[in-house]
Protein backbone atom coordinates (compact mmCIF):
# COMPACT_ATOMS: atom_id res chain seq x y z
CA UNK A 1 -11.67 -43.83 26.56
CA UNK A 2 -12.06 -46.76 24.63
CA UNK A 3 -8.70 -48.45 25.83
CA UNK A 4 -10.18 -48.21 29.20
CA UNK A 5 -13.23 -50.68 30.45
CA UNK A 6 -14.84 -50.39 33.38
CA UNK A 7 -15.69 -53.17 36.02
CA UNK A 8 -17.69 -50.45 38.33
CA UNK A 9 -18.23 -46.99 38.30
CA UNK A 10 -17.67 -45.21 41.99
CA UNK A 11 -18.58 -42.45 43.24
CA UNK A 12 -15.23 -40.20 43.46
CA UNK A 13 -14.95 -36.36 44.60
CA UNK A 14 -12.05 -35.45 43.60
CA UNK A 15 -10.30 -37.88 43.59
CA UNK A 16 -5.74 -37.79 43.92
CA UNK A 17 -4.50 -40.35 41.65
CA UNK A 18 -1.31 -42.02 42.56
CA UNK A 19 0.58 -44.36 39.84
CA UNK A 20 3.36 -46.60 39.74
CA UNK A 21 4.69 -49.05 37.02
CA UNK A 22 6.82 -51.82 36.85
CA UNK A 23 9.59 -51.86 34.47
CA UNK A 24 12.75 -48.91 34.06
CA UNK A 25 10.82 -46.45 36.40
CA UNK A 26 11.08 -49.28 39.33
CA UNK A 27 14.15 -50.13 40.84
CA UNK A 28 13.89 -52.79 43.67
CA UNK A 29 10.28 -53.23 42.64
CA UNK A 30 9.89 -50.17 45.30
CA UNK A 31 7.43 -47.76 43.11
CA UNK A 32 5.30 -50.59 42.91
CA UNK A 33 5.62 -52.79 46.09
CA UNK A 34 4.36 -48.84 47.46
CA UNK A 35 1.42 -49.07 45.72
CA UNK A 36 0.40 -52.17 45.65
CA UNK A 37 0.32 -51.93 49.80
CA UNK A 38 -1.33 -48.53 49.58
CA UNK A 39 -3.63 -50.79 47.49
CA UNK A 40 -3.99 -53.44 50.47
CA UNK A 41 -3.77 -51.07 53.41
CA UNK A 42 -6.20 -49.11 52.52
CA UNK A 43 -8.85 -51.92 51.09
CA UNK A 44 -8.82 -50.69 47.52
CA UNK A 45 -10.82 -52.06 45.45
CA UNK A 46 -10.55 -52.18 41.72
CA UNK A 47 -12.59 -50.35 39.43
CA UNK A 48 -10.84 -50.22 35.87
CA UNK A 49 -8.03 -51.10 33.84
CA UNK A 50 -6.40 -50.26 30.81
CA UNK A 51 -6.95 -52.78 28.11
CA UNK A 52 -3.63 -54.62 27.30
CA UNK A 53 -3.93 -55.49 23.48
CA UNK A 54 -2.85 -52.03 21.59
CA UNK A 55 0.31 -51.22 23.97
CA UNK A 56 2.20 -54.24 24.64
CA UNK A 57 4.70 -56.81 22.76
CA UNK A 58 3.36 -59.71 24.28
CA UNK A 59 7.01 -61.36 23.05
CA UNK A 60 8.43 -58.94 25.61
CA UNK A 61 5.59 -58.60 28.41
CA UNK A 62 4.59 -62.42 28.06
CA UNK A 63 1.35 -63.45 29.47
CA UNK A 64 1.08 -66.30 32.04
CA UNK A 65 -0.28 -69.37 31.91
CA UNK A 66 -2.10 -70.33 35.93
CA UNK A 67 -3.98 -73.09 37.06
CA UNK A 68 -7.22 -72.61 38.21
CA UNK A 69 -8.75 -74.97 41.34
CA UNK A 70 -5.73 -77.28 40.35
CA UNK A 71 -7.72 -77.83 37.30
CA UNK A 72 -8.40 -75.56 34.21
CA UNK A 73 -5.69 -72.99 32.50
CA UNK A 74 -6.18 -69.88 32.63
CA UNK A 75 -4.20 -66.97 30.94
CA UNK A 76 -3.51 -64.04 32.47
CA UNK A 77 -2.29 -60.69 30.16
CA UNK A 78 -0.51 -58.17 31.63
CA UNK A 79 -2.49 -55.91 33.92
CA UNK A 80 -2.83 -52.33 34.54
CA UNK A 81 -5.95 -51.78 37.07
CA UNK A 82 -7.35 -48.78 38.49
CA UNK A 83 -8.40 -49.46 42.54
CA UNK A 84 -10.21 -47.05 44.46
CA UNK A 85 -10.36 -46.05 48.11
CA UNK A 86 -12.07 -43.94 50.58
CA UNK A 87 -9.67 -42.76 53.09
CA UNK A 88 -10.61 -39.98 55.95
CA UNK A 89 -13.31 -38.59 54.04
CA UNK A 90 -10.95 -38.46 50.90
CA UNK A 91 -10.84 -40.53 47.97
CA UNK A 92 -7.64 -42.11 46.00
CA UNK A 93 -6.91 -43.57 43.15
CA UNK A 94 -4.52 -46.13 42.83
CA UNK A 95 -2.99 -46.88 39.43
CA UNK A 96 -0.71 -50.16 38.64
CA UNK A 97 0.47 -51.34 35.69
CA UNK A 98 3.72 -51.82 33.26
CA UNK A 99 5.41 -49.71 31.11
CA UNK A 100 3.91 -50.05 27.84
CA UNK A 101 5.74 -51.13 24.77
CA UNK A 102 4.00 -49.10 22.32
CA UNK A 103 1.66 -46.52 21.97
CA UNK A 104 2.58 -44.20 25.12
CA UNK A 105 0.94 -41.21 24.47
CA UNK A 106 -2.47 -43.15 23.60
CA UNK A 107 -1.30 -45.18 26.68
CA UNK A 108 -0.96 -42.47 29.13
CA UNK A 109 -3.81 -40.22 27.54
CA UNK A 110 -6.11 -42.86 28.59
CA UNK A 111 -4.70 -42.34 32.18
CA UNK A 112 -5.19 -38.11 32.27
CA UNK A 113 -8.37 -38.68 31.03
CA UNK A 114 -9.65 -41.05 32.92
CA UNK A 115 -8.56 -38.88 36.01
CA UNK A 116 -10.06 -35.76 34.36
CA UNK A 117 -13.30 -37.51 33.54
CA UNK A 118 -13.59 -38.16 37.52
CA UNK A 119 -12.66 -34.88 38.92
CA UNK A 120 -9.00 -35.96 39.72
CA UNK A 121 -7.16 -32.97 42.00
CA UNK A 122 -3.48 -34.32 41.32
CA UNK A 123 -1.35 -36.90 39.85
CA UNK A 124 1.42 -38.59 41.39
CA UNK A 125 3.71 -40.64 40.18
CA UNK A 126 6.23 -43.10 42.42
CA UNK A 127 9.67 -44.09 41.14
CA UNK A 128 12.70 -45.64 42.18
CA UNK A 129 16.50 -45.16 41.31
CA UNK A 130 19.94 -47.05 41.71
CA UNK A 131 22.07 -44.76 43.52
CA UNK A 132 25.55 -45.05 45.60
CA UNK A 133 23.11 -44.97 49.10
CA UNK A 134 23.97 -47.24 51.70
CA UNK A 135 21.24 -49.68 52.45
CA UNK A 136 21.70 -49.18 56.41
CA UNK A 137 20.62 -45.35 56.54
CA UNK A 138 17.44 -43.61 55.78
CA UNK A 139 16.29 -43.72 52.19
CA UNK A 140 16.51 -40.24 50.49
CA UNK A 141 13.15 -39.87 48.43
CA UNK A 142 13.11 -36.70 46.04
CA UNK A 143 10.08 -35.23 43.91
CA UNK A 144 9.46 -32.96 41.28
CA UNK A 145 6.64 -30.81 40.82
CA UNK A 146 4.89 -28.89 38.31
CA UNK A 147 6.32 -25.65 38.56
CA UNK A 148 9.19 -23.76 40.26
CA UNK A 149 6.78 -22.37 42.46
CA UNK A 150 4.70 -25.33 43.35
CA UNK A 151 8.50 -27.47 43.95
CA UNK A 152 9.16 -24.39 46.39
CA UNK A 153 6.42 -24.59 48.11
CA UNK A 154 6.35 -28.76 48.43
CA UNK A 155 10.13 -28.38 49.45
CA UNK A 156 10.89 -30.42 46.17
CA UNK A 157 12.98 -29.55 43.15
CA UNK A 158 12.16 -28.69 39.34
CA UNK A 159 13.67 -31.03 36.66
CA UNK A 160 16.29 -29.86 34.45
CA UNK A 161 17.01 -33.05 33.00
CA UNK A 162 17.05 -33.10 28.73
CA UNK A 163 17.43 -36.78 27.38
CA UNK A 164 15.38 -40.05 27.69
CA UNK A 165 12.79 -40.38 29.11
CA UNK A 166 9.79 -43.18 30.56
CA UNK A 167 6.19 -43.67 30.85
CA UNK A 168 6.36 -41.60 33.99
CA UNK A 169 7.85 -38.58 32.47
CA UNK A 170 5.58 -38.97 29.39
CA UNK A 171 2.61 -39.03 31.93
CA UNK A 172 3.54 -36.30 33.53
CA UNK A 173 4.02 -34.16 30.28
CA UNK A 174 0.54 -35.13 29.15
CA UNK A 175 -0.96 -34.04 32.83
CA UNK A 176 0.51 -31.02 32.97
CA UNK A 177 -0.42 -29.90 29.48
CA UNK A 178 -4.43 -30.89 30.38
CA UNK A 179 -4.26 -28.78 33.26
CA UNK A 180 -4.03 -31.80 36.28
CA UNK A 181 -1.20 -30.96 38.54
CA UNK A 182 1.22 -33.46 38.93
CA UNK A 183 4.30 -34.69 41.76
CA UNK A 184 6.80 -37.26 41.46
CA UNK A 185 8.61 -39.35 44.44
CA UNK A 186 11.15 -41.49 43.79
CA UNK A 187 13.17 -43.78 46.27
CA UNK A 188 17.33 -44.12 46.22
CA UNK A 189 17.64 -47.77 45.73
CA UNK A 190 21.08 -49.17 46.74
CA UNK A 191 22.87 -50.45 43.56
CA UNK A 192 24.88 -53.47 45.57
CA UNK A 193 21.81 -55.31 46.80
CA UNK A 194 20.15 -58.12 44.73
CA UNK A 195 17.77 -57.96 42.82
CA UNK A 196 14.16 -58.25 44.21
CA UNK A 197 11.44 -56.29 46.19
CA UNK A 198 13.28 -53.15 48.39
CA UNK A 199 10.66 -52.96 51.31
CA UNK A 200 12.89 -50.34 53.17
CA UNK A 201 12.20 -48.15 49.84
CA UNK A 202 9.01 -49.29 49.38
CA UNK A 203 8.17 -48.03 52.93
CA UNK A 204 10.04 -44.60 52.42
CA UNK A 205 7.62 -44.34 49.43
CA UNK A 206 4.36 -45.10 50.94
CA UNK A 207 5.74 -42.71 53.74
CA UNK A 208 6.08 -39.88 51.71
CA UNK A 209 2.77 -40.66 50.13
CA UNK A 210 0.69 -40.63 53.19
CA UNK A 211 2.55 -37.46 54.67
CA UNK A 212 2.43 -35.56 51.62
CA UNK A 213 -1.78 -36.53 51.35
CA UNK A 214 -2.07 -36.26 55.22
CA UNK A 215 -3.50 -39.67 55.38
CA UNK A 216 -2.90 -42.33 58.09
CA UNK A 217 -1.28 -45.62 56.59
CA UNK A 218 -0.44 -48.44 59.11
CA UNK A 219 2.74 -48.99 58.31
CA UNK A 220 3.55 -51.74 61.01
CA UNK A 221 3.64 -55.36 58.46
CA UNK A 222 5.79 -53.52 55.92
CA UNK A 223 8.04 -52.24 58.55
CA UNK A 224 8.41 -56.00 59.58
CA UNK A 225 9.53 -56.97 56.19
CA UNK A 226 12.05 -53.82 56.70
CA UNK A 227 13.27 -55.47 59.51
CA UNK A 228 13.66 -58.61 57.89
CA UNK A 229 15.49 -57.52 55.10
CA UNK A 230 17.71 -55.74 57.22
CA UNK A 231 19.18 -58.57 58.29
CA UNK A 232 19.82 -60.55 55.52
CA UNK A 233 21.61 -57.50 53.75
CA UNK A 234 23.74 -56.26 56.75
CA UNK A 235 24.37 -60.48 56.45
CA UNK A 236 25.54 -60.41 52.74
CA UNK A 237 27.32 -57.55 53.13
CA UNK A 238 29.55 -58.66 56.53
CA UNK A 239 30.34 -61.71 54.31
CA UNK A 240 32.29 -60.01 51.43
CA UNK A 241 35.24 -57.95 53.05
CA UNK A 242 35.39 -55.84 49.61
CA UNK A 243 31.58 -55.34 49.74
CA UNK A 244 31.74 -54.37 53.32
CA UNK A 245 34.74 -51.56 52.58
CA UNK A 246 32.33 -50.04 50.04
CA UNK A 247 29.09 -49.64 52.36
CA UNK A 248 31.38 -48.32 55.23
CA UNK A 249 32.25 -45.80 52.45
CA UNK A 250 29.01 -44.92 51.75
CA UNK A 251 28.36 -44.50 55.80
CA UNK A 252 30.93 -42.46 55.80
CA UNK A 253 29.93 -39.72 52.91
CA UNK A 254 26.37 -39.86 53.65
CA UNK A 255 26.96 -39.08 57.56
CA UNK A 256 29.44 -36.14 56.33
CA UNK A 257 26.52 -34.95 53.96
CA UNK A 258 28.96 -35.48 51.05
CA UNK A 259 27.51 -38.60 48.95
CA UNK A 260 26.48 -38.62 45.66
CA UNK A 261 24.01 -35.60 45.33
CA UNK A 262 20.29 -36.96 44.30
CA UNK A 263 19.19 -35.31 40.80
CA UNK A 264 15.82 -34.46 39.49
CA UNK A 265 13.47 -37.37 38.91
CA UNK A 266 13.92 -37.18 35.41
CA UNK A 267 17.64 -37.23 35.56
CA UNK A 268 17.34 -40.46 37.86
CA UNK A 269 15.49 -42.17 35.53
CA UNK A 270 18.46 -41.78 32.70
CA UNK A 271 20.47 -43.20 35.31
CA UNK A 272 18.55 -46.58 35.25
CA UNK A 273 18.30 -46.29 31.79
CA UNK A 274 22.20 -46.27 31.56
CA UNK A 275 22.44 -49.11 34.22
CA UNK A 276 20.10 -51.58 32.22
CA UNK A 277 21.72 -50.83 28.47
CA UNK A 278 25.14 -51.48 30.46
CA UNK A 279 23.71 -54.59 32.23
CA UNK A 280 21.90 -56.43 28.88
CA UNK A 281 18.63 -54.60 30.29
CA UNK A 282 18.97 -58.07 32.45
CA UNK A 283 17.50 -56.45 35.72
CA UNK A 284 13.56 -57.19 35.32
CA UNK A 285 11.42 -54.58 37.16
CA UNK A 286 14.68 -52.33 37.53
């Protein structure tokens, strides 16, 4: 545990822990706008973090220079922070961070056993995906689970994916090996919509997160920004004729039920994979 230092040390039964990162596992910044308003909604407060120095390329993951009271510099490294929250009698765990550059298994080891050393329940780990969706219909959010029995009885699916993989994946190999049970969400993220934060997935996300936990999350100031960004796509979209033909396609298959079929979380993170080396790996935070 020594990559890990402590700011405070709560009291936590049990606690679930629920992680997102930024980087290939995050299309539309969705994992990660999810869980950073799980973080505000429900008053987290952080608790830990996950020292930066032995797992990133600080050439690649840069940290930033801020000024503090208009006045002094400060630098701040790249952060992944543990928050904590007490919500209906039931604690959380709310994990943010990057994907690491180096060092994964080290990286994500210190994550397991951090939630082992507190009692965790279950991991879960948010994602999102580029995908032929439209962005004007429902955003489909699949999982994976442990086992085939566990995916049957979560009405989720088992990974059959072989090939690349990311920090999620490797997380979720290391959990399952030290015996913490683990789920994965991940969020269809249109592929024709610039890049930026995708509230509407982010909200499907944090959706799924508070059904599948049974907790109440207010929902009402994200749904705003859904509304929001609504517009201005349905805008960008009405303004490009050849743009326009291709989401009326997509309307069309996914309201016949015959669009692109969604593939295990593992395979949709290839996908991005193949979308960045194809792009110059020039979308930052998917």
């Amino acid at each position: 545990m020594s990559d890990v230092f402590f700011t405070d040390r709560p009291d936590l039964s049990e606690p679930v822990f629920v992680t997102a990162f930024q980087g290939w596992n995050d299309a539309g910044e969705a994992a990660t706008a999810a869980c950073s308003f799980l973080v505000d909604s429900w008053g987290a407060e952080p608790f830990a973090g996950v020292d930066p120095e032995e797992f990133f390329d600080f050439q690649v993951a840069r940290p930033v220079v801020r000024l503090e009271d208009g006045i002094s510099r400060v630098i701040e490294w790249p952060r992944c922070t543990f928050h904590h929250a007490r919500v209906e009698e039931r604690d959380v765990v709310l994990f943010l961070g990057i994907e690491p550059n180096v060092r994964w298994r080290t990286f994500g080891s210190a994550i397991v056993d951090l939630a082992q050393e507190v009692g965790a329940s279950r991991l879960i780990t948010l994602g999102a995906f580029l995908a032929d969706v439209p962005h004007s219909r429902p955003v489909p959010v699949v999982g994976s689970a442990s086992t085939p029995e566990e995916a049957e009885e979560l009405g989720l699916m088992t990974s059959r994916y072989e090939g690349p993989t990311g920090i999620v994946g490797v997380l979720h190999d290391l959990s399952n090996r030290g015996g913490l049970p683990s789920v994965s969400f991940w969020a269809a993220v249109p592929h024709y919509v610039p890049a930026g934060v995708n509230p509407r997935a982010a909200l499907a996300l944090v959706e799924r997160v508070g059904s599948f936990l049974g907790l109440d999350v207010d929902t009402a100031e994200l749904s705003q920004a859904v509304s929001s960004w609504d517009r201005r796509v349905t805008e960008l979209v009405s303004e490009n004729e050849v743009l326009a033909e291709h989401v009326r396609r997509l309307e069309e298959a996914a309201a016949r039920g015959t669009g692109p079929a969604v593939p295990s979380a593992e395979s949709l993170a290839a996908e991005v994979e193949q979308f960045l080396r194809e792009h110059g790996g020039g979308l930052e935070g998917g």
